[in-house]
PDB file of N, CA and C in Angstrom:
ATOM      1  N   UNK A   1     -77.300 201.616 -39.284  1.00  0.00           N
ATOM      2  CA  UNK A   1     -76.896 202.392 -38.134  1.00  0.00           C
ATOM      3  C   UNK A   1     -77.414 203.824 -38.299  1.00  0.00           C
ATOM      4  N   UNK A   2     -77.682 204.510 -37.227  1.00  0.00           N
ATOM      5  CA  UNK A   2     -78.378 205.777 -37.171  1.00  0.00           C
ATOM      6  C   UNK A   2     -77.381 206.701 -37.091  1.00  0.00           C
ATOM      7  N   UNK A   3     -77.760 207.912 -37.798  1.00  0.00           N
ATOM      8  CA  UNK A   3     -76.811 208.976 -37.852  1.00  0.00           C
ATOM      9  C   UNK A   3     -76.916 210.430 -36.845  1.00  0.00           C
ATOM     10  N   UNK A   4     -75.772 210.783 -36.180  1.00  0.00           N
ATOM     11  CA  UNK A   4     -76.191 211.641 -35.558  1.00  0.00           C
ATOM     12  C   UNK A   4     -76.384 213.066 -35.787  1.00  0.00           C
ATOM     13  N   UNK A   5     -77.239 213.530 -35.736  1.00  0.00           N
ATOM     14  CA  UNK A   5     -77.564 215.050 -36.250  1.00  0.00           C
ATOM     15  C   UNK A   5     -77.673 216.174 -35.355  1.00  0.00           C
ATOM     16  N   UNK A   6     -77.029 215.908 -33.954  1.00  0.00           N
ATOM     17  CA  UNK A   6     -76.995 216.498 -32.946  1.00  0.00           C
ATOM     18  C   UNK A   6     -76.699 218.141 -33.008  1.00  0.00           C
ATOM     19  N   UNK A   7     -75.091 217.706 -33.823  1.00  0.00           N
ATOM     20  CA  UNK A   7     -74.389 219.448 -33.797  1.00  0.00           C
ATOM     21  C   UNK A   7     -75.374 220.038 -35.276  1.00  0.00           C
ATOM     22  N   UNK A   8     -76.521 219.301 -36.143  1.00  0.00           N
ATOM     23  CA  UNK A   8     -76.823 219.683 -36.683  1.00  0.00           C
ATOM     24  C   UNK A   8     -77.900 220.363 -36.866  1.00  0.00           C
ATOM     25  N   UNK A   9     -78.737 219.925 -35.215  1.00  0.00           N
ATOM     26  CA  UNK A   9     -79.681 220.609 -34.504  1.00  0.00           C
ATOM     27  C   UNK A   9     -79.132 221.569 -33.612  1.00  0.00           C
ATOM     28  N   UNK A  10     -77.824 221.918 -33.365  1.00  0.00           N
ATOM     29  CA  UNK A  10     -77.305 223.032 -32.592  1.00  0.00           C
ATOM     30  C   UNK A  10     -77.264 223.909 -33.563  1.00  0.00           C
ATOM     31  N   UNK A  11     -76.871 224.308 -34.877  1.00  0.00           N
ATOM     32  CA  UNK A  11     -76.737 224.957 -35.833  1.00  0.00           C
ATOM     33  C   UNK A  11     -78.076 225.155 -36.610  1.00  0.00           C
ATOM     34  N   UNK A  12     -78.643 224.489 -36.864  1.00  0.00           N
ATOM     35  CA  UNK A  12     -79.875 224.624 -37.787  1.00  0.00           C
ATOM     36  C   UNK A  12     -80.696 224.842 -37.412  1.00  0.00           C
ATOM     37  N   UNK A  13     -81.051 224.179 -35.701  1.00  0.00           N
ATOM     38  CA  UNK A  13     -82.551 224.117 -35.722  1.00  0.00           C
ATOM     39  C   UNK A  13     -83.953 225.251 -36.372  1.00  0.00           C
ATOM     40  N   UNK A  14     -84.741 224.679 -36.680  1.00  0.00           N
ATOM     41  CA  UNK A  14     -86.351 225.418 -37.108  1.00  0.00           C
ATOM     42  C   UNK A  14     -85.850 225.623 -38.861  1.00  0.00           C
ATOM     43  N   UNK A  15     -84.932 225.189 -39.450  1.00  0.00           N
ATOM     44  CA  UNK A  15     -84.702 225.722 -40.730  1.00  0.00           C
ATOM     45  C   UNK A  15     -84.451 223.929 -41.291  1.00  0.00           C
ATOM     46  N   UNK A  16     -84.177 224.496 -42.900  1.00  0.00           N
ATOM     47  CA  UNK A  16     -84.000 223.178 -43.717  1.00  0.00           C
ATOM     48  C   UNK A  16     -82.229 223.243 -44.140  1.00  0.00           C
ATOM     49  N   UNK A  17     -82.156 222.193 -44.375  1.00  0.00           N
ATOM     50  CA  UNK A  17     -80.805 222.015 -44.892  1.00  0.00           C
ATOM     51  C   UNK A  17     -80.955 220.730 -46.255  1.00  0.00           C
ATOM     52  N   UNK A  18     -79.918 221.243 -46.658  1.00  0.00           N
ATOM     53  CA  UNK A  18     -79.766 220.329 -47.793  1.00  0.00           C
ATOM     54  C   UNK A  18     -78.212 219.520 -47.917  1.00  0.00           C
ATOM     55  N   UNK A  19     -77.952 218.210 -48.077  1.00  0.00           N
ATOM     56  CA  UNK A  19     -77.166 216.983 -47.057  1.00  0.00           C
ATOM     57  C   UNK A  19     -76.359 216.788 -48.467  1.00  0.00           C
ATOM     58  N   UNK A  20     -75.100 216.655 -48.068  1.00  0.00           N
ATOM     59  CA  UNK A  20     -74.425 215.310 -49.603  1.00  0.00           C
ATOM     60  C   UNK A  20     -74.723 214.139 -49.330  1.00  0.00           C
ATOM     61  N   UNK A  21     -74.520 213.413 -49.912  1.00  0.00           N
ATOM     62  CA  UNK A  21     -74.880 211.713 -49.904  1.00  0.00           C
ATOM     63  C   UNK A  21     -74.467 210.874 -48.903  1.00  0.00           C
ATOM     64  N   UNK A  22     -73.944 211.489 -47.974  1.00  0.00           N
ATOM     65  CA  UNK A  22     -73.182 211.365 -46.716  1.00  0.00           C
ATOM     66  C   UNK A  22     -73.879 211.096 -45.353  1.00  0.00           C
ATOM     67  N   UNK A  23     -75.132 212.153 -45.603  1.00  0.00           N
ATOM     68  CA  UNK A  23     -76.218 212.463 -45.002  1.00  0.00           C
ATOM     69  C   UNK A  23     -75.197 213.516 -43.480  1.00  0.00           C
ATOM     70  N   UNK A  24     -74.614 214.014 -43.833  1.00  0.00           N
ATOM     71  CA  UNK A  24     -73.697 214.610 -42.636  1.00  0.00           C
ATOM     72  C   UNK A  24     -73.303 216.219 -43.102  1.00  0.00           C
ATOM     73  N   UNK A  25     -72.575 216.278 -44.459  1.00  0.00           N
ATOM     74  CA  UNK A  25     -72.260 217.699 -44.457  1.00  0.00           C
ATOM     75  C   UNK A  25     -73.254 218.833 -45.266  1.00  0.00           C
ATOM     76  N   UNK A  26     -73.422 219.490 -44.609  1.00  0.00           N
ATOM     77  CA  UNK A  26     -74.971 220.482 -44.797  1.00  0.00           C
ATOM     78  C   UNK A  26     -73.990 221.452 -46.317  1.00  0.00           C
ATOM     79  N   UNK A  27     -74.576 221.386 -47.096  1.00  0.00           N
ATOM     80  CA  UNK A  27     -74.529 221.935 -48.337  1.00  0.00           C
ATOM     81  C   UNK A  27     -74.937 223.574 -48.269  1.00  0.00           C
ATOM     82  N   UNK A  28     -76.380 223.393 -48.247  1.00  0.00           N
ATOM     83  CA  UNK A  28     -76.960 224.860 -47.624  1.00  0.00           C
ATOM     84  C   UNK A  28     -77.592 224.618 -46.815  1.00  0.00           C
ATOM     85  N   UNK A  29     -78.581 225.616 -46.264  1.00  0.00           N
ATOM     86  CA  UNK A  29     -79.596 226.089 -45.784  1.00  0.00           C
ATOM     87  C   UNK A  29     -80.586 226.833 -45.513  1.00  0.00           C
ATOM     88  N   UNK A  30     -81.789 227.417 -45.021  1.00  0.00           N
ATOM     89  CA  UNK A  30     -82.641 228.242 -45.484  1.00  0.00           C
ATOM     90  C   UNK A  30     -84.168 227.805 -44.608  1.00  0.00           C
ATOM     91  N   UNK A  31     -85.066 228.844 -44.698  1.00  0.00           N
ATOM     92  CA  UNK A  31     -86.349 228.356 -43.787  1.00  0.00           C
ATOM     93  C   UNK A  31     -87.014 228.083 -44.579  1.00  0.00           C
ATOM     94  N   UNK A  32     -87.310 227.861 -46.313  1.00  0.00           N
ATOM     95  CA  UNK A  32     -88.041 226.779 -47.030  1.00  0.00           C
ATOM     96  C   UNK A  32     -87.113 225.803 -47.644  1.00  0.00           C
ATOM     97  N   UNK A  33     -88.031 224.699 -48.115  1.00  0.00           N
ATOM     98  CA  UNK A  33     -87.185 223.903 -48.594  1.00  0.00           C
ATOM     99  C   UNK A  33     -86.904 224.260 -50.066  1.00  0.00           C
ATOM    100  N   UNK A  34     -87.629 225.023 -50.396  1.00  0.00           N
ATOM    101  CA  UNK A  34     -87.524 225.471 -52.138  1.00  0.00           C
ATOM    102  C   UNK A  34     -86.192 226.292 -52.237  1.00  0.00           C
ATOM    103  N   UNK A  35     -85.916 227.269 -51.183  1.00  0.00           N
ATOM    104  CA  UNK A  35     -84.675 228.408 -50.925  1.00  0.00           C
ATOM    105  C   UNK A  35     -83.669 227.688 -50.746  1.00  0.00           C
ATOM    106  N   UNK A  36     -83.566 226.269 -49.913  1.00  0.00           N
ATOM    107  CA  UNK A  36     -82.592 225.329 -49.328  1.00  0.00           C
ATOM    108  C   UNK A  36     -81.867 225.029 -50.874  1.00  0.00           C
ATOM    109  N   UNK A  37     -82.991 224.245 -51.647  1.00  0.00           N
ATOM    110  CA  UNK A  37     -82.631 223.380 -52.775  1.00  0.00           C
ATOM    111  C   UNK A  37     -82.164 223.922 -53.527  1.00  0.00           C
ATOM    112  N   UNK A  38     -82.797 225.407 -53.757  1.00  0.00           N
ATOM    113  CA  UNK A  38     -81.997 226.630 -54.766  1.00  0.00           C
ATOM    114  C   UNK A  38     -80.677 227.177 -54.362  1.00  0.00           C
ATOM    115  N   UNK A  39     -80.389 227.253 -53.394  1.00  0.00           N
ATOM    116  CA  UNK A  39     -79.450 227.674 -52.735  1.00  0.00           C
ATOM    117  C   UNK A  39     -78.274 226.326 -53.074  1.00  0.00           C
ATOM    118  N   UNK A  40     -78.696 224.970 -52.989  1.00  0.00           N
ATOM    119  CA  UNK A  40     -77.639 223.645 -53.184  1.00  0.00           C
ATOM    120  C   UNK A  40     -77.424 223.383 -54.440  1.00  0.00           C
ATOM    121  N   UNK A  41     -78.530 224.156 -55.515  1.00  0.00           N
ATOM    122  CA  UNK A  41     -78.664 223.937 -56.833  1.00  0.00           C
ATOM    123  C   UNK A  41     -77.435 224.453 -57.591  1.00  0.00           C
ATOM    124  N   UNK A  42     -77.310 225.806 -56.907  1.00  0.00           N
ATOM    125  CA  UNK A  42     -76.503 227.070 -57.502  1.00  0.00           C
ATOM    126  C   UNK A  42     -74.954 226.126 -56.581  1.00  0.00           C
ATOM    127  N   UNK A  43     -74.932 225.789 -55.670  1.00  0.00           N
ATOM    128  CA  UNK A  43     -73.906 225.407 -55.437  1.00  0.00           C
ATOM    129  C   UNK A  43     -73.083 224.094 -56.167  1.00  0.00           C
ATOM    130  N   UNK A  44     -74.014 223.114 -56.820  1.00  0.00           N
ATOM    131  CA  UNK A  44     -73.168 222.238 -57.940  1.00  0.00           C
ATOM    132  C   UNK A  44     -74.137 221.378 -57.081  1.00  0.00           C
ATOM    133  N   UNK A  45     -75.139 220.568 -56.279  1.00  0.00           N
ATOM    134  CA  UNK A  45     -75.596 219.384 -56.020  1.00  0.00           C
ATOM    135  C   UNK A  45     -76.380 219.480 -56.650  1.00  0.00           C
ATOM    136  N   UNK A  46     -76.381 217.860 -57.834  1.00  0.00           N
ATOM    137  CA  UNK A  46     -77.733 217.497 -58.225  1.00  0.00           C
ATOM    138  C   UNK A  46     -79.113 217.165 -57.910  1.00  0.00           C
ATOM    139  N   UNK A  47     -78.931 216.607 -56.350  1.00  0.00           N
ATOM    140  CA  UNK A  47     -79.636 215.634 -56.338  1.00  0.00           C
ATOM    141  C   UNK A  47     -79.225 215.482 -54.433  1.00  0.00           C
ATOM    142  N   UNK A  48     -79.198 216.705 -53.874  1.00  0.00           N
ATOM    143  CA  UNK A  48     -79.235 217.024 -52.310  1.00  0.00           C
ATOM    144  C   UNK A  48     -80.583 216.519 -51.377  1.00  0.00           C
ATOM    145  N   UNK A  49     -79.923 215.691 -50.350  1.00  0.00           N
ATOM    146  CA  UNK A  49     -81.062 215.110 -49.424  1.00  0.00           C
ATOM    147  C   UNK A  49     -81.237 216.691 -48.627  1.00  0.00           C
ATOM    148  N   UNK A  50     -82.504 216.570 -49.039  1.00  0.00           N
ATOM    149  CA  UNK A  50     -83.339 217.590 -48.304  1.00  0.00           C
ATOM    150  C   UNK A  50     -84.040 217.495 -46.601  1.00  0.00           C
ATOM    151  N   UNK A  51     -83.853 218.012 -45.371  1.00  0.00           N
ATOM    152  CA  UNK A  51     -84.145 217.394 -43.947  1.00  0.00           C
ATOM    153  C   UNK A  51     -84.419 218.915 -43.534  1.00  0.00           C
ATOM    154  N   UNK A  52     -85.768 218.364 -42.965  1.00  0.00           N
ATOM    155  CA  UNK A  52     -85.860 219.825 -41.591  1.00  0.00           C
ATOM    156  C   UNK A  52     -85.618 219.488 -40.367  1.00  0.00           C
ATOM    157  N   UNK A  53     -84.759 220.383 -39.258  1.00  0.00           N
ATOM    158  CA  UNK A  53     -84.304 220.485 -38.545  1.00  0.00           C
ATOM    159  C   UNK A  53     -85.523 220.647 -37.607  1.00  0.00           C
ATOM    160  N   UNK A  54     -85.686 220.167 -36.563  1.00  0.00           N
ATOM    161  CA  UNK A  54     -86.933 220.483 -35.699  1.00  0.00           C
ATOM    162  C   UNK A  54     -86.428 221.705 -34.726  1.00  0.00           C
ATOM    163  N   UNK A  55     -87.625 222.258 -34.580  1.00  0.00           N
ATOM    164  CA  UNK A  55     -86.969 223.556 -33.044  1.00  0.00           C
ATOM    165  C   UNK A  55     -86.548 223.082 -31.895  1.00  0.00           C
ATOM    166  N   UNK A  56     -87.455 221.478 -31.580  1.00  0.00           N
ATOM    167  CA  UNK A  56     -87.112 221.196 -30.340  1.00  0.00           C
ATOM    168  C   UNK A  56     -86.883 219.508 -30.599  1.00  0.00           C
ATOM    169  N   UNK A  57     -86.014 219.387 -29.845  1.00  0.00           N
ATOM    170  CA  UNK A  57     -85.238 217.554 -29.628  1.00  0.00           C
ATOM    171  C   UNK A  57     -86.600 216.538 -29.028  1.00  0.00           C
ATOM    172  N   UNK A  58     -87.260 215.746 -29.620  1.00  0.00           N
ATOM    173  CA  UNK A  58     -88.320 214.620 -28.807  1.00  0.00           C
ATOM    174  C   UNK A  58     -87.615 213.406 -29.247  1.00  0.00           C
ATOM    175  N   UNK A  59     -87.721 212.617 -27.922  1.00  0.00           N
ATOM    176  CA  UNK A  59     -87.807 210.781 -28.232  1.00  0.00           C
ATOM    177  C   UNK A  59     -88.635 210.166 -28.878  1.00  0.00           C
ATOM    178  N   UNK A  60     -88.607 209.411 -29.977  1.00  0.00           N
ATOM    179  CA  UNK A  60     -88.934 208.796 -30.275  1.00  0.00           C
ATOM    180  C   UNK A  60     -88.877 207.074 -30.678  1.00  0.00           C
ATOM    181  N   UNK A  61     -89.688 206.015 -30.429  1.00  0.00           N
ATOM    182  CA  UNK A  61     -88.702 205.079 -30.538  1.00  0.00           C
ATOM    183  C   UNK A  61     -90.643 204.311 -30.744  1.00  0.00           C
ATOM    184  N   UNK A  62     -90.581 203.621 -32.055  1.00  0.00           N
ATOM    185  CA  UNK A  62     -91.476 202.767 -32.604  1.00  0.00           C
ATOM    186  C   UNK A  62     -92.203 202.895 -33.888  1.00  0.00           C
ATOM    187  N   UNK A  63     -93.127 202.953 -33.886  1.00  0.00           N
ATOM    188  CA  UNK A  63     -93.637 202.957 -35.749  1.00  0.00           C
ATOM    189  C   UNK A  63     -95.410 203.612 -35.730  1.00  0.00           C
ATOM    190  N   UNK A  64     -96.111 203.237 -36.545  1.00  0.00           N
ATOM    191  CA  UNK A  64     -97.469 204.074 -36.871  1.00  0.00           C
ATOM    192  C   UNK A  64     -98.264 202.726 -36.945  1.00  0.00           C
ATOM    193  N   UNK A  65     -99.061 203.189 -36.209  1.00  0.00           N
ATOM    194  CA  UNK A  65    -100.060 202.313 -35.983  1.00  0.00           C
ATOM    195  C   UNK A  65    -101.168 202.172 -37.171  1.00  0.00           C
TER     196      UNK A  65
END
């Protein structure tokens, strides 16, 4: 099942965040992913799913040719 990241593109968008294992509550954040991870590092996550937030919302729906 797909997760929704909606209010997480209201808050974040154009920046990175770094996820608990949850894939839902944003740990940190930051506009690289190196600042994100350092920033989740210093906070106690080992091992934080790293995601960039896009600036703008597109549909997508299929695979790579």
């Amino acid at each position: 099942m797909g997760i929704d990241w909606s209010n997480l593109f209201k808050r974040y968008k154009n920046l990175w965040v770094a996820l608990k294992d949850d894939e839902k509550t944003v740990i940190a954040s930051g506009r690289t992913a190196k600042l994100t991870w350092d920033k989740a590092r210093k906070k106690g996550a080992l091992n934080p799913i790293l995601a960039h937030i896009p600036g703008k919302l597109i549909s997508y729906v299929g695979g790579q040719r």
